[in-house]
Every structure is written in structure tokens, then in C-alpha cells.
C-alpha atoms as a PDB file:
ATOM      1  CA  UNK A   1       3.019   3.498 -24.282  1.00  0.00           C
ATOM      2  CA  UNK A   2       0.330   0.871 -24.083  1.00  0.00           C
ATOM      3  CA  UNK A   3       0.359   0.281 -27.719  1.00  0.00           C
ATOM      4  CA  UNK A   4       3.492  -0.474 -27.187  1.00  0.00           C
ATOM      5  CA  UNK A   5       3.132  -2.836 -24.896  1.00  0.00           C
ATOM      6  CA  UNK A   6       0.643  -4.747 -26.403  1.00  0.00           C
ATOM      7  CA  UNK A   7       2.705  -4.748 -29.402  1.00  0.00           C
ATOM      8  CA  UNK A   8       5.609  -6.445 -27.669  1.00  0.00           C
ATOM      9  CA  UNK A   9       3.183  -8.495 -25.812  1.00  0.00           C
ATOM     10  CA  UNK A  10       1.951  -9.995 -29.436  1.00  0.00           C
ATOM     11  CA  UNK A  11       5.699 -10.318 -30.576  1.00  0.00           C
ATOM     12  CA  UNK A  12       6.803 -12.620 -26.926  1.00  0.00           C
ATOM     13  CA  UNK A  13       3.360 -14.488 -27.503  1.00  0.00           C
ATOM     14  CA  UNK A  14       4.291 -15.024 -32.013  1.00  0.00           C
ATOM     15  CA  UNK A  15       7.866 -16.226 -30.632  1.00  0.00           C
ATOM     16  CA  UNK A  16       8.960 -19.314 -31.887  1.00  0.00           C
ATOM     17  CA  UNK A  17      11.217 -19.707 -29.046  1.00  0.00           C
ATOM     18  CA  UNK A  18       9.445 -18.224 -26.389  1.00  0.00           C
ATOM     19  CA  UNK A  19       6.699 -20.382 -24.703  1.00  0.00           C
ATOM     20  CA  UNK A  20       4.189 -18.330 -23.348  1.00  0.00           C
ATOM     21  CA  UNK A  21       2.207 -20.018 -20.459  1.00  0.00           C
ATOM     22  CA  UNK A  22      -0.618 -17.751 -18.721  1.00  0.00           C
ATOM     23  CA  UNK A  23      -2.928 -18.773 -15.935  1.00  0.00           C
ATOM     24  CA  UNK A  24       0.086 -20.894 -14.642  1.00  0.00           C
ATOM     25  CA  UNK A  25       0.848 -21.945 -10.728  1.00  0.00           C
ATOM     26  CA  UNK A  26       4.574 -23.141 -10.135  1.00  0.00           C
ATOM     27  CA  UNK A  27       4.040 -26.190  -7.970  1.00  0.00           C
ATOM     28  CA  UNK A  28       7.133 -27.540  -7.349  1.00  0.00           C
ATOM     29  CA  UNK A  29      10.742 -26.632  -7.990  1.00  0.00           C
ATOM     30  CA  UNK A  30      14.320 -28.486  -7.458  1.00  0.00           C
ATOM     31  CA  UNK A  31      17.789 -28.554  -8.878  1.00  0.00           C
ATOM     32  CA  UNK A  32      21.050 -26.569  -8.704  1.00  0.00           C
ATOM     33  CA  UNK A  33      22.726 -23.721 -10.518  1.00  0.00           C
ATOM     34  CA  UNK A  34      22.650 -24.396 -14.558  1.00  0.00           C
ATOM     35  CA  UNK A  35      20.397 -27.392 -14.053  1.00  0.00           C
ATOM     36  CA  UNK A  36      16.590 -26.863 -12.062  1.00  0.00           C
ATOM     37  CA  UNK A  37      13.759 -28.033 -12.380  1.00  0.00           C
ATOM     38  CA  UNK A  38      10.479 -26.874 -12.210  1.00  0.00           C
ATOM     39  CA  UNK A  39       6.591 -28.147 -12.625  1.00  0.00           C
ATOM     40  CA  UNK A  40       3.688 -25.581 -13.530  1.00  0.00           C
ATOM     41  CA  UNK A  41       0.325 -26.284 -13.688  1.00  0.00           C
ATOM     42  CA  UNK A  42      -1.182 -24.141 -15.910  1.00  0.00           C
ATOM     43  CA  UNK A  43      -3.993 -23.397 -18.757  1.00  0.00           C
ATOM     44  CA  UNK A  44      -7.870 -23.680 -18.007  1.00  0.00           C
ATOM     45  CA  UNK A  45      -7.181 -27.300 -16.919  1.00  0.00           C
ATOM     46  CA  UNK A  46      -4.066 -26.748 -14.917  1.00  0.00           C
ATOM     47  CA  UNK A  47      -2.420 -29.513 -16.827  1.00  0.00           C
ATOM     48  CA  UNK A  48       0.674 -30.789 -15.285  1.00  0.00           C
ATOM     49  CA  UNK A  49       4.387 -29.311 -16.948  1.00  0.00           C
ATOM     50  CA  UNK A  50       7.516 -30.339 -15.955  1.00  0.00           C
ATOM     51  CA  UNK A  51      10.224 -27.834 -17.431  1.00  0.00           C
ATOM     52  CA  UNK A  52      13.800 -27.768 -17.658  1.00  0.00           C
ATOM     53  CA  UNK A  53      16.397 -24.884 -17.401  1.00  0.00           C
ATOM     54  CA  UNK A  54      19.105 -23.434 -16.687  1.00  0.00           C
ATOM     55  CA  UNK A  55      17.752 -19.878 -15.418  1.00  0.00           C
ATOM     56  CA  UNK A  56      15.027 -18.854 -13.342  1.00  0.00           C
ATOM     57  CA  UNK A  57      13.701 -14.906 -13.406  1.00  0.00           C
ATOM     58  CA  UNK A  58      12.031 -13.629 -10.634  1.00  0.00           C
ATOM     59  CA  UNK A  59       9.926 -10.543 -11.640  1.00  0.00           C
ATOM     60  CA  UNK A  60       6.924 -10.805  -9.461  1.00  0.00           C
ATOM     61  CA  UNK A  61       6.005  -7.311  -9.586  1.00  0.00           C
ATOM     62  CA  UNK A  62       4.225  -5.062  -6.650  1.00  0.00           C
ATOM     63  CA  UNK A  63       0.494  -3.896  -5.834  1.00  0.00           C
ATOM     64  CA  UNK A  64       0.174  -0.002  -5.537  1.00  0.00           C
ATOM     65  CA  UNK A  65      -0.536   1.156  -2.306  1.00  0.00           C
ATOM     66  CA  UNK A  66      -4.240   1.821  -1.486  1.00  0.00           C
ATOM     67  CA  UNK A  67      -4.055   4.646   0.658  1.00  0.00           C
ATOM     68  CA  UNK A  68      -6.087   5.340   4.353  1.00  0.00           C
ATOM     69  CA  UNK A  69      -5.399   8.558   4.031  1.00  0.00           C
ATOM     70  CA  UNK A  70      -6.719  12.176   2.931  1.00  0.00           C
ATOM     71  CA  UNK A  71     -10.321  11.211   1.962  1.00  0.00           C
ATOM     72  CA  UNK A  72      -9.228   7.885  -0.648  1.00  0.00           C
ATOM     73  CA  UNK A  73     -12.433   6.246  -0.926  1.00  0.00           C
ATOM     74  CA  UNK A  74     -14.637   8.436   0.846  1.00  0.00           C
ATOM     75  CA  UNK A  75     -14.390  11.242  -1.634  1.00  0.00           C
ATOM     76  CA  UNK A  76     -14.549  10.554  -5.471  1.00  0.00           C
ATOM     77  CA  UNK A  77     -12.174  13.450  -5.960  1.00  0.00           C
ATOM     78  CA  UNK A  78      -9.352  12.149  -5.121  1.00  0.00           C
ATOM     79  CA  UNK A  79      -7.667   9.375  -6.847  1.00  0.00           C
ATOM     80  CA  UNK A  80      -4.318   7.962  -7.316  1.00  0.00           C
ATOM     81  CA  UNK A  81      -1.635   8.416  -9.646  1.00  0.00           C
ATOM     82  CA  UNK A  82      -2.627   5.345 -11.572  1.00  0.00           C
ATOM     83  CA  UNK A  83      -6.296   5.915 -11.356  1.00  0.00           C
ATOM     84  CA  UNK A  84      -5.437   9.799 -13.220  1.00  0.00           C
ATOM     85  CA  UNK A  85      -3.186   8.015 -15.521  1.00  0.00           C
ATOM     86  CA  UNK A  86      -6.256   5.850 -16.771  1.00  0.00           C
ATOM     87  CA  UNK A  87      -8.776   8.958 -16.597  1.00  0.00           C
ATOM     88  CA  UNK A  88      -6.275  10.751 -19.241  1.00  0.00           C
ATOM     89  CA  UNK A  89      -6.097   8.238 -21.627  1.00  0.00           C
ATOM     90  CA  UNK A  90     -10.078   8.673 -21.958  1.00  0.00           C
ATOM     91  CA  UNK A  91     -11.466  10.981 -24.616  1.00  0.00           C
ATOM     92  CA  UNK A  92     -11.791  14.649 -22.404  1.00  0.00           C
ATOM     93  CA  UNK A  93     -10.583  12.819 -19.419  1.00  0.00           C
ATOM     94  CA  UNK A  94      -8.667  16.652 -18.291  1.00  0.00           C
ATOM     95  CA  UNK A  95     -12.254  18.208 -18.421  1.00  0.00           C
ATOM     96  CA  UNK A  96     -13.149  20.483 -15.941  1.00  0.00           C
ATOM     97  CA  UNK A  97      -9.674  19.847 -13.995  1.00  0.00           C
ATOM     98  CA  UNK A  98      -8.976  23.572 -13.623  1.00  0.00           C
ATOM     99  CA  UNK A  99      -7.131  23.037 -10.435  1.00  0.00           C
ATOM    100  CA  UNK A 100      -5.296  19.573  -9.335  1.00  0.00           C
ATOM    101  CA  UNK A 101      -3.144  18.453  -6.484  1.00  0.00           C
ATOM    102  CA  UNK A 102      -1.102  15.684  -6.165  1.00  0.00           C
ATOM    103  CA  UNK A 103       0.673  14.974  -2.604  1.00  0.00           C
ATOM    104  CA  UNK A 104       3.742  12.862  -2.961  1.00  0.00           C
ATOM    105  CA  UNK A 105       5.150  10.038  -0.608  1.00  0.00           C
ATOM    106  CA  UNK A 106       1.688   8.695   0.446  1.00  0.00           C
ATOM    107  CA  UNK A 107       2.403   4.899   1.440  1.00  0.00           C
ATOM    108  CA  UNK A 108       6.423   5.539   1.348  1.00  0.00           C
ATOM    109  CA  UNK A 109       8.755   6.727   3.459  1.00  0.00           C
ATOM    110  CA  UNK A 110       6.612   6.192   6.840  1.00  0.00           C
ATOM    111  CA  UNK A 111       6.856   4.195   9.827  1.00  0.00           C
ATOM    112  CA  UNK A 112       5.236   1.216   8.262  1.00  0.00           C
ATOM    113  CA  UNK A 113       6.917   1.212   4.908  1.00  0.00           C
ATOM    114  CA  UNK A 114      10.348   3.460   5.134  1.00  0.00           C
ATOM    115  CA  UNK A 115      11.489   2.886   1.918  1.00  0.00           C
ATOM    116  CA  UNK A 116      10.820   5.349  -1.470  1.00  0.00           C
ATOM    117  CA  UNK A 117       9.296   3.299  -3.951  1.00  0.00           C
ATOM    118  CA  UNK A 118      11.397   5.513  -6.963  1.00  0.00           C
ATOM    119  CA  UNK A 119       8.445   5.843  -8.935  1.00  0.00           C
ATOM    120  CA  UNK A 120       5.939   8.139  -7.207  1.00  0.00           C
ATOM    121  CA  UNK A 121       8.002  11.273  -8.231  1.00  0.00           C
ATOM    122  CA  UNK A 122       7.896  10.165 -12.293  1.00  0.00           C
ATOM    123  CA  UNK A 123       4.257   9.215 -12.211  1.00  0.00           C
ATOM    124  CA  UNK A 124       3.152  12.329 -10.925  1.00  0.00           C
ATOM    125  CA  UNK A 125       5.524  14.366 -13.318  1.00  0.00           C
ATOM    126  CA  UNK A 126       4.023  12.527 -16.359  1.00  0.00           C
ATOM    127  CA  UNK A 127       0.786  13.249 -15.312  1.00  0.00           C
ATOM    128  CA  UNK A 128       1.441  16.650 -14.832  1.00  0.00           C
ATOM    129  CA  UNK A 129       3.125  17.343 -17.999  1.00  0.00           C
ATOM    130  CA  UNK A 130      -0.073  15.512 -19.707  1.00  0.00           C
ATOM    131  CA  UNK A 131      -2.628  17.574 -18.137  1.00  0.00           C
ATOM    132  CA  UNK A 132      -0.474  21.064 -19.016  1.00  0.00           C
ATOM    133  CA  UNK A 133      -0.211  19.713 -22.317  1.00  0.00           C
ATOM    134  CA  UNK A 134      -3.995  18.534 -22.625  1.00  0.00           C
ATOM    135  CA  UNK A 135      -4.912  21.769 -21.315  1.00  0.00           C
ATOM    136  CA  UNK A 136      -2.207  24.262 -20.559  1.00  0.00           C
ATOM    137  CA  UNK A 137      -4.915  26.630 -18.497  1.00  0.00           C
ATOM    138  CA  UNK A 138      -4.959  23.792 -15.704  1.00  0.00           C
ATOM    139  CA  UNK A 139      -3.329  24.814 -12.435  1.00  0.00           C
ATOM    140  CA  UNK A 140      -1.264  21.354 -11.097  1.00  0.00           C
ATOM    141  CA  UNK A 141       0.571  21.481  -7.217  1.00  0.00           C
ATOM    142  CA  UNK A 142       2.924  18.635  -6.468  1.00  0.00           C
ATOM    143  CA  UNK A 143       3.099  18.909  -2.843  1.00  0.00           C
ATOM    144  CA  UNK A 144       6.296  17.161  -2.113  1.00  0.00           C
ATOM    145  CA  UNK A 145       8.953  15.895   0.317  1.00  0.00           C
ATOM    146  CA  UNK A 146      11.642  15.087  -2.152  1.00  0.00           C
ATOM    147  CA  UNK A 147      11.613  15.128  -5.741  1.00  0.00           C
ATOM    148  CA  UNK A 148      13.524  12.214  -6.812  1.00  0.00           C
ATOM    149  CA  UNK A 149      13.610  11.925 -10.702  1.00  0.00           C
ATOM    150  CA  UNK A 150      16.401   9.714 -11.590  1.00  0.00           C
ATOM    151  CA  UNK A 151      19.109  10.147 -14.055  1.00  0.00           C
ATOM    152  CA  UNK A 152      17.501  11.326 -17.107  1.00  0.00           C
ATOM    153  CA  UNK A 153      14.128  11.491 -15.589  1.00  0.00           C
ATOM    154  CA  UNK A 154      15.665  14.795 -14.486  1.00  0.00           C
ATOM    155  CA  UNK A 155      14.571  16.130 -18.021  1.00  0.00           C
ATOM    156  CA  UNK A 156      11.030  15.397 -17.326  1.00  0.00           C
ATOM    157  CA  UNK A 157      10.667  17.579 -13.870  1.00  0.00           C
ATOM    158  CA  UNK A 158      12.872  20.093 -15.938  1.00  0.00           C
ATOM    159  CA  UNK A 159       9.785  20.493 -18.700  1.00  0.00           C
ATOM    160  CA  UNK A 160       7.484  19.692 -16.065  1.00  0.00           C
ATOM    161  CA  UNK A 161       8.730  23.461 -14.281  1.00  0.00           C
ATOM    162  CA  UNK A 162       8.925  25.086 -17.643  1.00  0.00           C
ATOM    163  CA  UNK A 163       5.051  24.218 -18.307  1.00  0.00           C
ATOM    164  CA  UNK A 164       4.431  25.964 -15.236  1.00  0.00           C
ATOM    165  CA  UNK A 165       3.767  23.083 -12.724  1.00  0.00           C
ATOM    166  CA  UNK A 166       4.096  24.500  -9.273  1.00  0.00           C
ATOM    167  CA  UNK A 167       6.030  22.530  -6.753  1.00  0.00           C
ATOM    168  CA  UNK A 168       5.609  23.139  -2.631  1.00  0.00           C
ATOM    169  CA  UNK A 169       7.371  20.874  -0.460  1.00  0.00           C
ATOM    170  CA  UNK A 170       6.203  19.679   3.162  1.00  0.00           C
ATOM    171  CA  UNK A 171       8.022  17.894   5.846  1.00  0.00           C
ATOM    172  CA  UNK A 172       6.736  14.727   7.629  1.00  0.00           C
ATOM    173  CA  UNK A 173       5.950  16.772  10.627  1.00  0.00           C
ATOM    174  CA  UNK A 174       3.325  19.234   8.617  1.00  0.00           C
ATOM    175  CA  UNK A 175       1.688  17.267   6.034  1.00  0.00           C
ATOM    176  CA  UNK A 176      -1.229  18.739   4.245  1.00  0.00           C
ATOM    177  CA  UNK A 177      -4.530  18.502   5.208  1.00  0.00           C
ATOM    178  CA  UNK A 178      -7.442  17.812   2.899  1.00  0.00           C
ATOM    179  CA  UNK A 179     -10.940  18.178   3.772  1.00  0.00           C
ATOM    180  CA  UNK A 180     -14.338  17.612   1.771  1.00  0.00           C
ATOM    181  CA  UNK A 181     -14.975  21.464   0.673  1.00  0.00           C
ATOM    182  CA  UNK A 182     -18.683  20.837  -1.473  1.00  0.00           C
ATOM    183  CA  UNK A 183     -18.522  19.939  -5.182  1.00  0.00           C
ATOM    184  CA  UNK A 184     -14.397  20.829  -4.746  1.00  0.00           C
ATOM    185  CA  UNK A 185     -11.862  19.324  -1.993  1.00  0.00           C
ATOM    186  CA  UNK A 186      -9.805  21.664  -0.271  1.00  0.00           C
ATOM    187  CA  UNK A 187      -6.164  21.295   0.349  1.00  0.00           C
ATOM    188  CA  UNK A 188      -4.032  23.477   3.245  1.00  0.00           C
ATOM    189  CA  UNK A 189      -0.325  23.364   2.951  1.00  0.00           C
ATOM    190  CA  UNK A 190       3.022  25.324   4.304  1.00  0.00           C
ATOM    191  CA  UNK A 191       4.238  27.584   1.638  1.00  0.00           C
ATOM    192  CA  UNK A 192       8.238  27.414   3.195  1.00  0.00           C
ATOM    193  CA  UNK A 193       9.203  30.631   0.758  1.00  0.00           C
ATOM    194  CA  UNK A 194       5.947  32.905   1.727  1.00  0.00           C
ATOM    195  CA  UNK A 195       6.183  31.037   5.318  1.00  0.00           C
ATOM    196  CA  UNK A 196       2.657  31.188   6.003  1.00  0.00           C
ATOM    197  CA  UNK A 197      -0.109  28.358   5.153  1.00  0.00           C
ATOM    198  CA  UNK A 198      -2.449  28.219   1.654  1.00  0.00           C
ATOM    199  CA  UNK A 199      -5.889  27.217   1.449  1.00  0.00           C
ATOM    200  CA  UNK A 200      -6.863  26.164  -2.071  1.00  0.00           C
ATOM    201  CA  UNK A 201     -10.087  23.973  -4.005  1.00  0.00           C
ATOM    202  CA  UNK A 202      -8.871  21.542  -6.162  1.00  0.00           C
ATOM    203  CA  UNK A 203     -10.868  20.112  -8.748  1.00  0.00           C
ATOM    204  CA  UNK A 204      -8.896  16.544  -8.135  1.00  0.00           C
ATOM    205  CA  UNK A 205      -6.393  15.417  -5.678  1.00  0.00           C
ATOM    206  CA  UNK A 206      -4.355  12.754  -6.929  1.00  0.00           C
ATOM    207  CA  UNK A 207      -2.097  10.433  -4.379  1.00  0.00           C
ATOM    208  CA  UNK A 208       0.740   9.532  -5.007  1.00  0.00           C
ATOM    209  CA  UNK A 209       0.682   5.965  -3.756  1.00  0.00           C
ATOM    210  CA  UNK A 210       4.101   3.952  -2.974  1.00  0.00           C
ATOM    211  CA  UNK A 211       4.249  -0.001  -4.079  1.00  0.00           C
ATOM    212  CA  UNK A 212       3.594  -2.911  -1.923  1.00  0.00           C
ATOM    213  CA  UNK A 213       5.368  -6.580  -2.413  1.00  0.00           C
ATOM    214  CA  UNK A 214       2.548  -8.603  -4.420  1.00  0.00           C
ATOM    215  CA  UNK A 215       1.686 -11.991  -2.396  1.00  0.00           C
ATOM    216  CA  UNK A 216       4.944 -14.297  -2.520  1.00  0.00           C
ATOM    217  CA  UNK A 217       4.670 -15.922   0.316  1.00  0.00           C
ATOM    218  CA  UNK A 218       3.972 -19.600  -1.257  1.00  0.00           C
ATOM    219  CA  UNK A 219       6.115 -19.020  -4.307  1.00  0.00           C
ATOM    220  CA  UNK A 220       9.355 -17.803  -1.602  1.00  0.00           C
ATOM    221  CA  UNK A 221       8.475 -21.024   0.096  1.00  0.00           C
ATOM    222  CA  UNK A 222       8.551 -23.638  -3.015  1.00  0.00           C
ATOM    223  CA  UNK A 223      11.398 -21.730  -4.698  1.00  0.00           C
ATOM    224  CA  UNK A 224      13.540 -21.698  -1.200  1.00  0.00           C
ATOM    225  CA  UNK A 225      14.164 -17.901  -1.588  1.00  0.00           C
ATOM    226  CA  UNK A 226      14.433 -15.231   1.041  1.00  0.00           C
ATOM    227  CA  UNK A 227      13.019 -12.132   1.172  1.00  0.00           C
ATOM    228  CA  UNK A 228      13.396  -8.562   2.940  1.00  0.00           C
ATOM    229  CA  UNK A 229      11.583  -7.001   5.502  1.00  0.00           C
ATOM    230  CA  UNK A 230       8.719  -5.345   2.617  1.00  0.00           C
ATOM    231  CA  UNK A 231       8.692  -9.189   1.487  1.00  0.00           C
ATOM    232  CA  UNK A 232      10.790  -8.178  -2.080  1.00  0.00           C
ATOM    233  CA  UNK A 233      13.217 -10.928  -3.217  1.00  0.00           C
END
């Protein structure tokens, strides 16, 4: 996936009729539909643009969340999705992961941000599948409150089963708990089927982590757009 992206990335930058402009601050903005108006200052020395269209697309993008919770940053163990998803891309980056966790919904679907952000279930499949398929002796738990893959994503948590990824699922009310067990981390959860609680050392815990609204707040303001409650367009 990243080749391809950079591949693209070289084709939009080769364009002749796309105008790449990086390191660029949108300054000012005015007009009406089919006719706005916009200056960027942009390059090493922010030189001064004044550009013309018809269109304007917001993609801003979001931050993941960086999570409080269940030893992040206290415990080098446990990581997030997108943190594993780097590690596997590294030469032997599944050695010596004989047993790995991943808790779902960490960031999402809380008090302070009740929305899912629709991508923590995929990540953690795709990992998952990777790490059977890098080494199909490794033991992966998705701990779970949902599983939403969707559409065809459906596929993926399909194979994901049939590699023999095991799937528990908690409720908001009996999370699990994860505490520093020496050179391991140990994770206690609610097995619903067996009804009675599991105690297991994971080699790696990996977070899923929901997505924050990256910093808007000055762009909103010059581009006279609102925004929700999570500060999305």
C-alpha cells in the first residue's frame, strides 16, 4: 500500500495540471459559489498566492487518538494500531509476538467522544491477518464491543476468523483490565460463552485508538465554515 501511495503521490506532483503547493497556510479566502477566491502563502518563503476557482475541497484529515488508558506510554508493550502497523512493515517486525491483544473502541464510543470512528475494527483486522500470515503460530485476541467491518470489509473479518483469530467481546460496563505482568503484560477479560473471566500474557497489546478532528479552528474561521461538536466539517 505505501508504494502505492508514493507512486500516486509522484504522478499528482508530475501533473501538468495539477499544482502541487506544500508547506502552504491559506490566509485569506472570499467569493461565492463557482467564483472564490483564495490567497496561500506557501513554500520556504511563504510567498504570497492569490488563486482562483471554482471549487474548494475540504479534506483536513484527523490525529489518532493517544490513549490514557491501559498502560499507553508507561509500558513499551503496548502500542497502537498504527504504531503495529509500522512495526510489521520492518524486516522480523512479528518476532517473538507469540501472543497479542488488541482491545477495540479505545478513544470511541465514550463519554467524551461518542462517536465510532469506522476504522478501528479494519485496522485491527489487517493487522491481524498480517501477523497470522507472517507467522501463523501467533495467538491474536480482538477484544471487542462491536465489530463493524463495512460492506466488503466483511470479507476481511471473514479470513481474519478462518486464520484462527479469536474474537471476545466486552461491554462498556466490564472492560478489560491490563496490568504490567514482568517481561509480558497481562490482560483479564469476560469470556460471555464460558461466562467466567481469563487471565492471559500477551507478548503485545495493541489499542485500538479512535480519530480526533486535526486543529481547524483558524482555517473554520477564515473559510466561514461550521463545524460539529468533534470539530469535523
Amino acid at each position: 500500500i505505501r508504494g502505492y501511495v508514493k507512486s500516486l503521490a509522484a504522478k499528482v506532483a508530475g501533473h501538468s495540471k495539477i499544482d502541487v503547493l506544500t508547506n502552504a497556510v491559506i490566509v485569506d479566502f472570499s467569493g461565492f459559489k463557482g467564483n472564490f477566491k483564495t490567497e496561500v502563502l506557501a513554500g520556504e518563503s511563504m510567498a504570497s498566492r492569490i488563486i482562483e476557482h471554482g471549487v474548494a475541497i475540504m479534506a483536513t484529515g484527523a490525529n489518532e487518538y493517544r490513549p490514557q488508558e491501559f498502560l499507553y506510554g508507561q509500558n513499551p508493550k503496548v502500542l497502537t494500531q498504527l504504531e503495529l502497523g509500522d512495526r510489521l512493515e520492518q524486516s522480523g517486525g512479528a518476532d517473538g509476538l507469540d501472543h497479542v491483544v488488541m482491545i477495540q473502541c479505545v478513544g470511541s464510543r465514550n463519554e467524551e467522544n461518542p462517536n465510532c470512528s469506522r476504522i478501528c475494527c479494519q485496522s485491527a483486522i489487517k493487522n491481524a491477518i498480517h501477523l497470522k500470515k507472517l507467522n501463523p503460530e501467533t495467538q491474536v485476541y480482538i477484544l471487542y464491543r462491536d465489530i463493524r467491518t463495512y460492506g466488503l470489509l466483511e470479507d476481511y473479518y471473514t479470513e481474519a476468523r478462518r486464520l484462527g483469530v479469536r474474537f471476545f467481546r466486552f461491554t462498556p460496563d466490564d472492560v478489560p483490565v491490563v496490568e504490567a505482568a514482568g517481561d509480558a503484560v497481562n490482560v483479564t477479560f469476560t469470556d460471555h460463552i464460558l461466562g467466567r473471566k481469563i487471565s492471559l500474557d500477551a507478548d503485545l497489546v495493541t489499542l485500538s485508538a479512535g480519530v480526533q478532528a486535526a486543529d481547524t479552528e483558524e482555517l473554520a474561521n477564515i473559510m466561514k465554515l461550521n463545524r460539529n461538536a468533534e470539530n469535523f466539517f
